[in-house]
Protein backbone atom coordinates (compact mmCIF):
# COMPACT_ATOMS: atom_id res chain seq x y z
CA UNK A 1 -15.78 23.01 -54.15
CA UNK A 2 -12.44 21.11 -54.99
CA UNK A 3 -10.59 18.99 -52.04
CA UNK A 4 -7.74 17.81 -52.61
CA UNK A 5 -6.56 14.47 -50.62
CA UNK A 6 -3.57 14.31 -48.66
CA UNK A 7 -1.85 10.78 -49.52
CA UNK A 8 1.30 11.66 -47.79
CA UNK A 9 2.09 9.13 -44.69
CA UNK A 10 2.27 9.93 -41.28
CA UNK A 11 5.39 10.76 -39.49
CA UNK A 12 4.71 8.88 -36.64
CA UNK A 13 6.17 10.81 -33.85
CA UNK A 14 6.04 9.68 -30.36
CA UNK A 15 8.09 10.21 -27.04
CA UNK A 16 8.74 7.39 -24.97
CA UNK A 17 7.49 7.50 -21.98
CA UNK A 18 4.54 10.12 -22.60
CA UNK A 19 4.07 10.95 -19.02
CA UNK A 20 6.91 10.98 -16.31
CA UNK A 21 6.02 11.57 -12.82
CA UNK A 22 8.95 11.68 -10.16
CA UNK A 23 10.00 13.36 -7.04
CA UNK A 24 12.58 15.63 -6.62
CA UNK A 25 15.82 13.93 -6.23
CA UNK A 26 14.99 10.88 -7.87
CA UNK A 27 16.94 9.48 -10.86
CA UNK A 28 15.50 10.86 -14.08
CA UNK A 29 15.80 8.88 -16.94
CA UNK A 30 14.78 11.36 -20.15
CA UNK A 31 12.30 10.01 -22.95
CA UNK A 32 13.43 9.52 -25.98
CA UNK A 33 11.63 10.58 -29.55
CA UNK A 34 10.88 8.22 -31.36
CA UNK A 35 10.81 8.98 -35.06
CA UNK A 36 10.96 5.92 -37.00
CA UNK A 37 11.20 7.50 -40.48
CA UNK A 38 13.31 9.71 -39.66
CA UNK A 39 12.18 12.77 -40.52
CA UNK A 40 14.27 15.93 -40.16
CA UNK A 41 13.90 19.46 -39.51
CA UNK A 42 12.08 18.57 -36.27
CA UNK A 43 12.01 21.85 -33.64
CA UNK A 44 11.36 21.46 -29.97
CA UNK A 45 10.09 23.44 -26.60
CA UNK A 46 8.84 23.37 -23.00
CA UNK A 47 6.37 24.98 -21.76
CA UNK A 48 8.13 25.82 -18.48
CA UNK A 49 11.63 25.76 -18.64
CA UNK A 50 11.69 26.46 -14.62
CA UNK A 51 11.32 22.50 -14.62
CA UNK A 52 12.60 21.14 -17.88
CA UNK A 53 14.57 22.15 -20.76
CA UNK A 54 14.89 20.51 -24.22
CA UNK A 55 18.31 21.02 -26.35
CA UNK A 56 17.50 21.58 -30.36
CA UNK A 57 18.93 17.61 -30.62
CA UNK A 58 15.22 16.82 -28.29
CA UNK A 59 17.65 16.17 -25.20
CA UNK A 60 15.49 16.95 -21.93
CA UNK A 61 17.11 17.85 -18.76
CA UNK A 62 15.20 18.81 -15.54
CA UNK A 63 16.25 22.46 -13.87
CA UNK A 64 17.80 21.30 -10.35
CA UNK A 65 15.62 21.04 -6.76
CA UNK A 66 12.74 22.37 -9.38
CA UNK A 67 9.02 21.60 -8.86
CA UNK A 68 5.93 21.48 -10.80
CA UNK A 69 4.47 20.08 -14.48
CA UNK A 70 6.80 21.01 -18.06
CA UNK A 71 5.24 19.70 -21.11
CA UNK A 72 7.56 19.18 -24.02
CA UNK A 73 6.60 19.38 -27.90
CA UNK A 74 8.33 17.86 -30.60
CA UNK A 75 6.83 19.96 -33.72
CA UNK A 76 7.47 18.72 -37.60
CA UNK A 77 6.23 21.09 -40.19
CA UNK A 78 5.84 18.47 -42.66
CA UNK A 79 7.38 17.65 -46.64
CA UNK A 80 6.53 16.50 -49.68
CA UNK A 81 6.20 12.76 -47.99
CA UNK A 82 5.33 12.82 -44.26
CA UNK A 83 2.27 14.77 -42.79
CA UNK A 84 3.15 17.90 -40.07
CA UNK A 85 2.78 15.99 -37.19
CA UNK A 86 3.26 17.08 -33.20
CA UNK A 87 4.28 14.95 -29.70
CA UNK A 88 4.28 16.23 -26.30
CA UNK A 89 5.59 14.45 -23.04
CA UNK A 90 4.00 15.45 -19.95
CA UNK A 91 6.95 15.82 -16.92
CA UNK A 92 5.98 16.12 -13.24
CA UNK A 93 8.58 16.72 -10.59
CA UNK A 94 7.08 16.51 -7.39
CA UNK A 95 8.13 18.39 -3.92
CA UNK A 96 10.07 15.58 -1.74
CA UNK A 97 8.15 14.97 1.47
CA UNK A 98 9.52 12.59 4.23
CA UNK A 99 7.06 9.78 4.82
CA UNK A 100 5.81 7.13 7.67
CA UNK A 101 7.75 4.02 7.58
CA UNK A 102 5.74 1.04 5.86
CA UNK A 103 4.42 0.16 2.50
CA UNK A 104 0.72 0.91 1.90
CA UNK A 105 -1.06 -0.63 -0.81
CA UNK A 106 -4.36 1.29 -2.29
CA UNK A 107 -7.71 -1.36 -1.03
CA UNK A 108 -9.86 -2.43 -3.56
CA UNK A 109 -11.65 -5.12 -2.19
CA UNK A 110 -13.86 -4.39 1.13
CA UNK A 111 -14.05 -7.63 1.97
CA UNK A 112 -10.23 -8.42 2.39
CA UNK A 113 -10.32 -6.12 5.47
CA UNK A 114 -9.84 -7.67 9.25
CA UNK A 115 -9.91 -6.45 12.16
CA UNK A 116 -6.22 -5.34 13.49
CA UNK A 117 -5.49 -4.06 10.00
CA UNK A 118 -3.74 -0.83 9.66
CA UNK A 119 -5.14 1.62 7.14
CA UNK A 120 -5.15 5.43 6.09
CA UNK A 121 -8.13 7.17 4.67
CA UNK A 122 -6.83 9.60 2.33
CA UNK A 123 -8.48 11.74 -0.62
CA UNK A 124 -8.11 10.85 -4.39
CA UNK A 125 -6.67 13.18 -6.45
CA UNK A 126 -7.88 16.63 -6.41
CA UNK A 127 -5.87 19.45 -8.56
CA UNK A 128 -3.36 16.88 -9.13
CA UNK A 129 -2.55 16.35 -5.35
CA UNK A 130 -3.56 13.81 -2.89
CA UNK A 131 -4.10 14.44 0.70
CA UNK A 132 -4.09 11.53 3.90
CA UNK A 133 -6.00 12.38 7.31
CA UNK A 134 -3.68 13.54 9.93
CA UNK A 135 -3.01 13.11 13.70
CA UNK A 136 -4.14 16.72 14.00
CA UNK A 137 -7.68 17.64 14.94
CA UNK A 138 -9.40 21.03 13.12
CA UNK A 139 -10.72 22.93 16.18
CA UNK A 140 -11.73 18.89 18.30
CA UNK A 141 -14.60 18.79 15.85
CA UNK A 142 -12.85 17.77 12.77
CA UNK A 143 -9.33 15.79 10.76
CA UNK A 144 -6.61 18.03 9.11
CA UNK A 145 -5.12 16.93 6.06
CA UNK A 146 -1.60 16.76 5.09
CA UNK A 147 -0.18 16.51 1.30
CA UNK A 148 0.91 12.99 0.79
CA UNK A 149 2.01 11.39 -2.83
CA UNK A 150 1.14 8.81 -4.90
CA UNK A 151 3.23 6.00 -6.74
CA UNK A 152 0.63 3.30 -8.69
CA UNK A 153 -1.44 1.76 -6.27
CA UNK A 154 0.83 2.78 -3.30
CA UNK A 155 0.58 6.01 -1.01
CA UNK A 156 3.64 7.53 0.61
CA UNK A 157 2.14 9.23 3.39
CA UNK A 158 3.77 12.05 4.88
CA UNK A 159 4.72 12.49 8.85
CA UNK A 160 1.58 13.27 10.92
CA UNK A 161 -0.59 10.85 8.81
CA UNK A 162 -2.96 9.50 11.15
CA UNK A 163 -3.03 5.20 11.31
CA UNK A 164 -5.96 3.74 12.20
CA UNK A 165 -6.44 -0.22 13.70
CA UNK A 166 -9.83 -1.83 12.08
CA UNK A 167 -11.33 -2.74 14.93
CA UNK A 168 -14.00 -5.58 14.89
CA UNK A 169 -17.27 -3.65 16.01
CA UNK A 170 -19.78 -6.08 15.63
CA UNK A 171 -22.59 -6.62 12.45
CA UNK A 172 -20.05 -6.70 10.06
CA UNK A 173 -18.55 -3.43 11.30
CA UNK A 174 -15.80 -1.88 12.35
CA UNK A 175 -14.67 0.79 14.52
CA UNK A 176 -11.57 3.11 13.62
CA UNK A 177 -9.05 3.83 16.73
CA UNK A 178 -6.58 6.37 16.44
CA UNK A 179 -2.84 5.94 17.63
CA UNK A 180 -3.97 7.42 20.87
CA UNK A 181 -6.37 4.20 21.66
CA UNK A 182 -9.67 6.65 21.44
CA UNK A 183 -12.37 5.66 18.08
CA UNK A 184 -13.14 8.24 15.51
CA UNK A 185 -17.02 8.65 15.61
CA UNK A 186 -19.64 10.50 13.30
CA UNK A 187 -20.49 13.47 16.46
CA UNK A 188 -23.23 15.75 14.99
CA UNK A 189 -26.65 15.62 13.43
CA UNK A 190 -26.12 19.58 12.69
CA UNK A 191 -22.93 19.57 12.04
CA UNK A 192 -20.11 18.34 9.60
CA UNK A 193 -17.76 16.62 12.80
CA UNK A 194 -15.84 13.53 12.98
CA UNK A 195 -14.12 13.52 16.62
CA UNK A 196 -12.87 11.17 19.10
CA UNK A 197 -14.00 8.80 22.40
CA UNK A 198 -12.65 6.55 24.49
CA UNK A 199 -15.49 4.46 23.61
CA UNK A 200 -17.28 2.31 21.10
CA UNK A 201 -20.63 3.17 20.42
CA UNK A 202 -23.01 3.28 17.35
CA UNK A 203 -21.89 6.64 15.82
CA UNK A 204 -18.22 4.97 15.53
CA UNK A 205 -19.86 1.58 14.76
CA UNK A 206 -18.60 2.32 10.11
CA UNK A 207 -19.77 0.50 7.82
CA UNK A 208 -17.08 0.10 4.84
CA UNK A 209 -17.81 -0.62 0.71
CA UNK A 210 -15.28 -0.14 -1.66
CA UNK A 211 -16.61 0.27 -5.65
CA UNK A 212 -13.77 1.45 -8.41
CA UNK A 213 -11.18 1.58 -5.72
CA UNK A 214 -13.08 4.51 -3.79
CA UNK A 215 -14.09 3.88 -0.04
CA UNK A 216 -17.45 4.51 1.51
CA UNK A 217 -17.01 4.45 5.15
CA UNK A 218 -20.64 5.55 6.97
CA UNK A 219 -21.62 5.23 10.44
CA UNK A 220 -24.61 3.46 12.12
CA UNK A 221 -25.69 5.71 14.43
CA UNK A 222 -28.86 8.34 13.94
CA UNK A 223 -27.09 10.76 12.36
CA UNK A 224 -27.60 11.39 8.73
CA UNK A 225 -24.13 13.03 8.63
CA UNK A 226 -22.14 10.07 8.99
CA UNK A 227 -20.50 9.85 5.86
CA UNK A 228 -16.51 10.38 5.82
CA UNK A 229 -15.31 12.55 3.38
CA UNK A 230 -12.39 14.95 2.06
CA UNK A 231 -13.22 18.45 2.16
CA UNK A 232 -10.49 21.08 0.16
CA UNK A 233 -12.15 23.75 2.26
CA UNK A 234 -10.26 26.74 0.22
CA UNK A 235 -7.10 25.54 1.19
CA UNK A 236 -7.37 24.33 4.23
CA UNK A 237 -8.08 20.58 3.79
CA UNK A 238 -9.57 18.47 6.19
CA UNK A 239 -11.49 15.31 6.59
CA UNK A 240 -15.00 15.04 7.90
CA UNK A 241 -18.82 13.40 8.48
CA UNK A 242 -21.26 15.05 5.79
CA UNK A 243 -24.33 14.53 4.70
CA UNK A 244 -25.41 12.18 1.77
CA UNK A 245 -27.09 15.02 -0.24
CA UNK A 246 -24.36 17.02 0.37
CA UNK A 247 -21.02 15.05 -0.82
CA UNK A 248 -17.53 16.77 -0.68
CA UNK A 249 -14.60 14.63 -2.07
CA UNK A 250 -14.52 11.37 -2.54
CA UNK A 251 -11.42 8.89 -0.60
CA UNK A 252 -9.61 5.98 -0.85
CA UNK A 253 -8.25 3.37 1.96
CA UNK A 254 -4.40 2.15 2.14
CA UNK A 255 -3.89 -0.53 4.11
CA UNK A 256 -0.12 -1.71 5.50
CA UNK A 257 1.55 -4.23 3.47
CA UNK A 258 2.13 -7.38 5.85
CA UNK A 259 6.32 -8.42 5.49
CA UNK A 260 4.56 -11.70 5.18
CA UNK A 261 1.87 -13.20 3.93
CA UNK A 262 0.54 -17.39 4.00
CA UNK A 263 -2.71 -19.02 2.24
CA UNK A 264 -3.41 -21.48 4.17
CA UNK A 265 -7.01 -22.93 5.56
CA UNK A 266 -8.69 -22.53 9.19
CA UNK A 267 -7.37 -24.87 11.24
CA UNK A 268 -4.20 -26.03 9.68
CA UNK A 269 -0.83 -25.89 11.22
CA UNK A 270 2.22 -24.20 10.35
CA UNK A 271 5.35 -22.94 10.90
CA UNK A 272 6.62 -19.13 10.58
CA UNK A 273 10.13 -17.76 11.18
CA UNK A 274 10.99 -14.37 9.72
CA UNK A 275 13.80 -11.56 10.98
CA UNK A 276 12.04 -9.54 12.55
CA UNK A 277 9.97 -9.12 15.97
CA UNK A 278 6.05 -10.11 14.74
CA UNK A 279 4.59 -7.56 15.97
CA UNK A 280 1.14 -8.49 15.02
CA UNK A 281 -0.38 -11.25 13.22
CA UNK A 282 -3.46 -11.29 11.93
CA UNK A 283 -5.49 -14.73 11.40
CA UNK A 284 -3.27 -17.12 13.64
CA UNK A 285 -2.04 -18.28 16.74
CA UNK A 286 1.53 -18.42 17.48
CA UNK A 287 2.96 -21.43 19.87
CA UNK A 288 6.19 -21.96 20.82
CA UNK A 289 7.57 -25.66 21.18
CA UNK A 290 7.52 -26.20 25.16
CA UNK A 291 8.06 -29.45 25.20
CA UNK A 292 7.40 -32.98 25.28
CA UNK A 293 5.17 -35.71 26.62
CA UNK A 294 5.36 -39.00 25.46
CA UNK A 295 4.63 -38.86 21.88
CA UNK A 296 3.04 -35.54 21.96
CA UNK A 297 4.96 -32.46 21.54
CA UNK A 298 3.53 -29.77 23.50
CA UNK A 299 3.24 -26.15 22.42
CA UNK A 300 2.43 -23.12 24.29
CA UNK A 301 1.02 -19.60 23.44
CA UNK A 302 3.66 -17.00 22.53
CA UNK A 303 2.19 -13.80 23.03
CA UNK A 304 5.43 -11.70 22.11
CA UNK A 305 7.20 -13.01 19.17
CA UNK A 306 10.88 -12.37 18.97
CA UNK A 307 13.07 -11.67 15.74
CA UNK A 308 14.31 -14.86 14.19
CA UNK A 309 12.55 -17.34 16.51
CA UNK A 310 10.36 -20.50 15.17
CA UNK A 311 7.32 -20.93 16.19
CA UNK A 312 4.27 -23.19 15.21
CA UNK A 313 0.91 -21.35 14.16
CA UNK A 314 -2.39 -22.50 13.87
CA UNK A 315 -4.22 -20.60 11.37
CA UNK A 316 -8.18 -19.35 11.79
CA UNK A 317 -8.98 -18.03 8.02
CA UNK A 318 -6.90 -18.92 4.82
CA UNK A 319 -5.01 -16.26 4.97
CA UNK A 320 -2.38 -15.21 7.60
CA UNK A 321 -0.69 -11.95 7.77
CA UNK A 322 2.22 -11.20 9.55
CA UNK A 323 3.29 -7.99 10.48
CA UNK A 324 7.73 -7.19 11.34
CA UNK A 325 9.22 -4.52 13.26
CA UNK A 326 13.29 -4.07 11.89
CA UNK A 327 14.28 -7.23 10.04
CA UNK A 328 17.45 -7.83 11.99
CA UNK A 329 17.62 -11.11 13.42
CA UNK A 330 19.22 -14.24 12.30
CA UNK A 331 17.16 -17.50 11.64
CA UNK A 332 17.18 -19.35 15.67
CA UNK A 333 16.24 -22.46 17.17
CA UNK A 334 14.28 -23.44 20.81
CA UNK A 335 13.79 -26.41 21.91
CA UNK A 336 14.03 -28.80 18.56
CA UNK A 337 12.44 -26.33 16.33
CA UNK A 338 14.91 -24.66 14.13
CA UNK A 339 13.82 -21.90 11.44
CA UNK A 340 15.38 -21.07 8.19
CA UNK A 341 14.95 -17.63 5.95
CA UNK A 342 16.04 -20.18 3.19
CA UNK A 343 14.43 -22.61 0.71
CA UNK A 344 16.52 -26.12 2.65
CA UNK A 345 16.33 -28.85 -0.25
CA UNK A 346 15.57 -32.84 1.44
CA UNK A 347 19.11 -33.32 1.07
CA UNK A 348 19.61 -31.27 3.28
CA UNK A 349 17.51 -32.27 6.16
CA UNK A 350 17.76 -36.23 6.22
CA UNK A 351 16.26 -36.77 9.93
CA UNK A 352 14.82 -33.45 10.09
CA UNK A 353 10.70 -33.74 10.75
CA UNK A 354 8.09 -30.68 9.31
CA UNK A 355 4.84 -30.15 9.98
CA UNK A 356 2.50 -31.85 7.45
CA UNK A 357 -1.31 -32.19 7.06
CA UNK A 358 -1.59 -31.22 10.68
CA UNK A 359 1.10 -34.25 11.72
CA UNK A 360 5.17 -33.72 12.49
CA UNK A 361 6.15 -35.95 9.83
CA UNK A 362 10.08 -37.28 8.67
CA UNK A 363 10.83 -35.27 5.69
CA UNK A 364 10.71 -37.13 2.74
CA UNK A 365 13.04 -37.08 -0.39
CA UNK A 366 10.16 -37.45 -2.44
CA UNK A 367 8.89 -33.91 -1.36
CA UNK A 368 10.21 -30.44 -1.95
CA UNK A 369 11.97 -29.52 1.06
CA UNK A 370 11.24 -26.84 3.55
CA UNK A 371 10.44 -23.50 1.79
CA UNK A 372 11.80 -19.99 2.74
CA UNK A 373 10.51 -18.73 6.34
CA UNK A 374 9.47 -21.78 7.90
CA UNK A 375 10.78 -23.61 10.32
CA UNK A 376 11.62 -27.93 10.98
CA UNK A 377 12.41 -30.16 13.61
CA UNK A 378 15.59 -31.50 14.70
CA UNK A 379 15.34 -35.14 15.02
CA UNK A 380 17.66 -36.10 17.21
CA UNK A 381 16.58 -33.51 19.92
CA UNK A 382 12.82 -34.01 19.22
C-alpha cells in the first residue's frame, strides 16, 4: 500500500461573519470571503435562493420581505499549490413581529431578583424558535404561547406576552401576579395546570434557581406537579405545571431593564433626577425637599414621582433600580433642590451644596462635581 502525502497548503477560506441572523427589514450588511491567498477559480451557491442569492463574484443579496435559513458555499476545487477547500455562511432572516415596549435582559443570576421586578418566562430555543407565555389562558387550566425572538441575551417579546410582578411571598419566595392583579398558581395534583387566584397561597408560593441561564421555578404546595415548563404540544405551544419525572421544555426568565440603575449601600442617601415619571423603584425611598427647620432640612415621602423632578432617596440594599415611563421631561427644581441630566463640573456650582456621606455638604473644588442624574442644592435658597 503506497500513500502519497499531500504537502500542498491550505487555502484558507472563510466568510466573515459565518452566521447572520436578522429580521426582516433590517439593514443587511453581506459577509465577505475571505481568501487571503487568493486563490481563483472559486464557484459559489445557496441552498435556498427564496432567501439569498450569491452572484459568481461571491456577492450575497437577500430575496425581498423573504423568510427562513439560506446557507451559502464558497467551493475551490484545488491546484497544484492550495488544497480543495469549502466555506459556508449560515443566513437567517426572521419574520418581523411587533413587540412590548421595554428592554428585557435574559436572568442569570437567581439571586439578583426582588420583589416588584418585572419578568417573562419564556422557552429556550426549540426548532430554532423561541416562545414567551402569553396573556391568554389554554381552556382556564393552562398559558398559551406566542412566538417571540431573540437578540444575544435580550428577548423581544411579541404583543400578548404576559408580564409578571415578583412578588415577595415569604421563605425566600415569590409569588407571580399577572397584569390582571390575580397570582399564577400550580392547580392540580392530576393534572398538568397552571391557572390563576386572587389570592396567595402555597401552590403560588415558587421557588426560583437559575443554573446555565435556565430557570427552575417550582411551587411549595403538595402538589408534585408544580414545576413550570414549556410544552410544544404539536403545535400548539403552551406553558404549564408538570411533573418532575415527566419534564417538557426547559425556560428561561427576562427581566425589564431598569432606565436607571445606582450601587449604593443600605442606608445611604442620595439624589435621583431622570426624564421620565419613576414609575417604580425598587430598593429606595423617594423624599421630596419640604422644607426647612432650623438647620434641618426636612423631606417628605413622594409616593408619585414626576418626570424631571429631584428628589432625595434613601436607599435599603446596594442597589437601586429605577424604573421610567416616556423620557420627556426637562431637568426641574422644588424648593432648593435642583436636578441635572448632566455631569455639572465644581466650577460650575460654587455655593451649590450635594448630598455627601449622609450630610448636605458645600461642594468642594477638590471633588468631581455632580454626576449625570442627580440632583444639588441651591445655596442661596437653602
Amino acid at each position: 500500500v503506497y500513500y502519497k502525502q499531500d504537502n500542498r497548503a491550505e487555502a484558507g477560506l472563510a466568510w466573515n461573519p459565518a452566521t447572520v441572523s436578522l429580521t426582516v427589514g433590517d439593514a443587511f450588511t453581506a459577509p465577505k470571503l475571505n481568501n487571503p491567498n487568493s486563490v481563483s477559480g472559486i464557484t459559489y451557491e445557496t441552498s435556498n435562493e427564496d432567501v439569498a442569492t450569491v452572484s459568481d463574484e461571491g456577492v450575497i443579496a437577500l430575496v425581498d420581505d423573504a423568510v427562513g435559513t439560506a446557507t451559502i458555499t464558497a467551493t475551490f476545487a484545488g491546484n497544484g499549490t492550495y488544497k480543495p477547500a469549502t466555506a459556508t455562511c449560515k443566513i437567517t432572516v426572521n419574520e418581523y413581529i411587533e413587540t412590548i415596549d421595554g428592554e428585557w435582559q435574559l436572568v442569570t443570576d437567581a439571586s439578583k431578583l426582588q420583589a416588584g421586578m418585572e419578568i417573562i418566562i419564556a422557552s429556550v430555543e426549540v426548532d430554532g424558535k423561541y416562545y414567551a407565555m402569553s396573556k391568554a389562558s389554554d381552556n382556564g387550566n393552562n398559558r398559551t404561547a406566542v412566538e417571540s425572538t431573540i437578540s444575544g441575551d435580550k428577548l423581544n417579546p411579541a404583543l400578548g406576552t404576559s408580564v409578571l410582578t415578583l412578588v415577595d411571598a415569604g421563605n425566600g419566595t415569590f409569588a407571580l401576579q399577572a397584569g390582571n392583579g390575580k397570582y399564577l398558581y400550580a392547580a392540580s395534583i392530576s393534572a398538568n395546570q397552571l391557572r390563576e387566584k386572587n389570592k396567595i397561597d402555597v401552590d403560588g408560593q415558587w421557588t426560583i434557581t437559575i443554573e446555565d441561564s435556565k430557570a427552575t421555578i417550582k411551587a411549595e404546595g403538595s402538589s408534585n406537579r408544580n414545576w413550570i415548563q414549556f410544552n410544544p404540544n404539536n403545535g400548539s405551544p403552551l406553558f404549564s405545571c408538570y411533573a418532575s419525572d415527566k419534564p417538557q421544555k426547559d425556560i428561561a426568565l427576562y427581566a425589564k431593564v431598569p432606565d436607571h440603575s445606582r450601587t449604593t449601600s443600605a442606608g445611604r442617601y442620595g439624589t435621583i433626577c431622570l426624564p421620565g415619571n419613576i414609575v417604580k423603584c425598587l430598593g429606595a425611598t423617594l423624599y421630596e425637599v419640604a422644607g426647612r427647620e432650623g438647620d434641618k432640612v426636612i423631606f417628605d415621602e413622594v409616593l408619585i414621582p414626576e418626570a424631571g423632578m429631584p428628589y432625595i432617596f434613601l436607599a435599603h440594599n446596594a442597589e437601586v433600580l429605577f424604573y421610567c415611563g416616556d423620557q420627556t421631561a426637562d431637568a426641574g427644581n422644588h424648593n432648593s433642590l435642583y436636578g441635572t441630566f448632566e455631569v455639572l463640573q465644581n466650577s460650575q456650582l460654587e455655593g451649590m451644596y450635594m448630598v455627601q456621606n449622609n450630610k448636605i455638604v458645600e461642594c468642594d473644588p477638590a471633588n468631581s462635581g455632580v454626576a449625570a442624574y442627580r440632583a444639588y442644592f441651591d445655596g442661596d435658597e437653602l
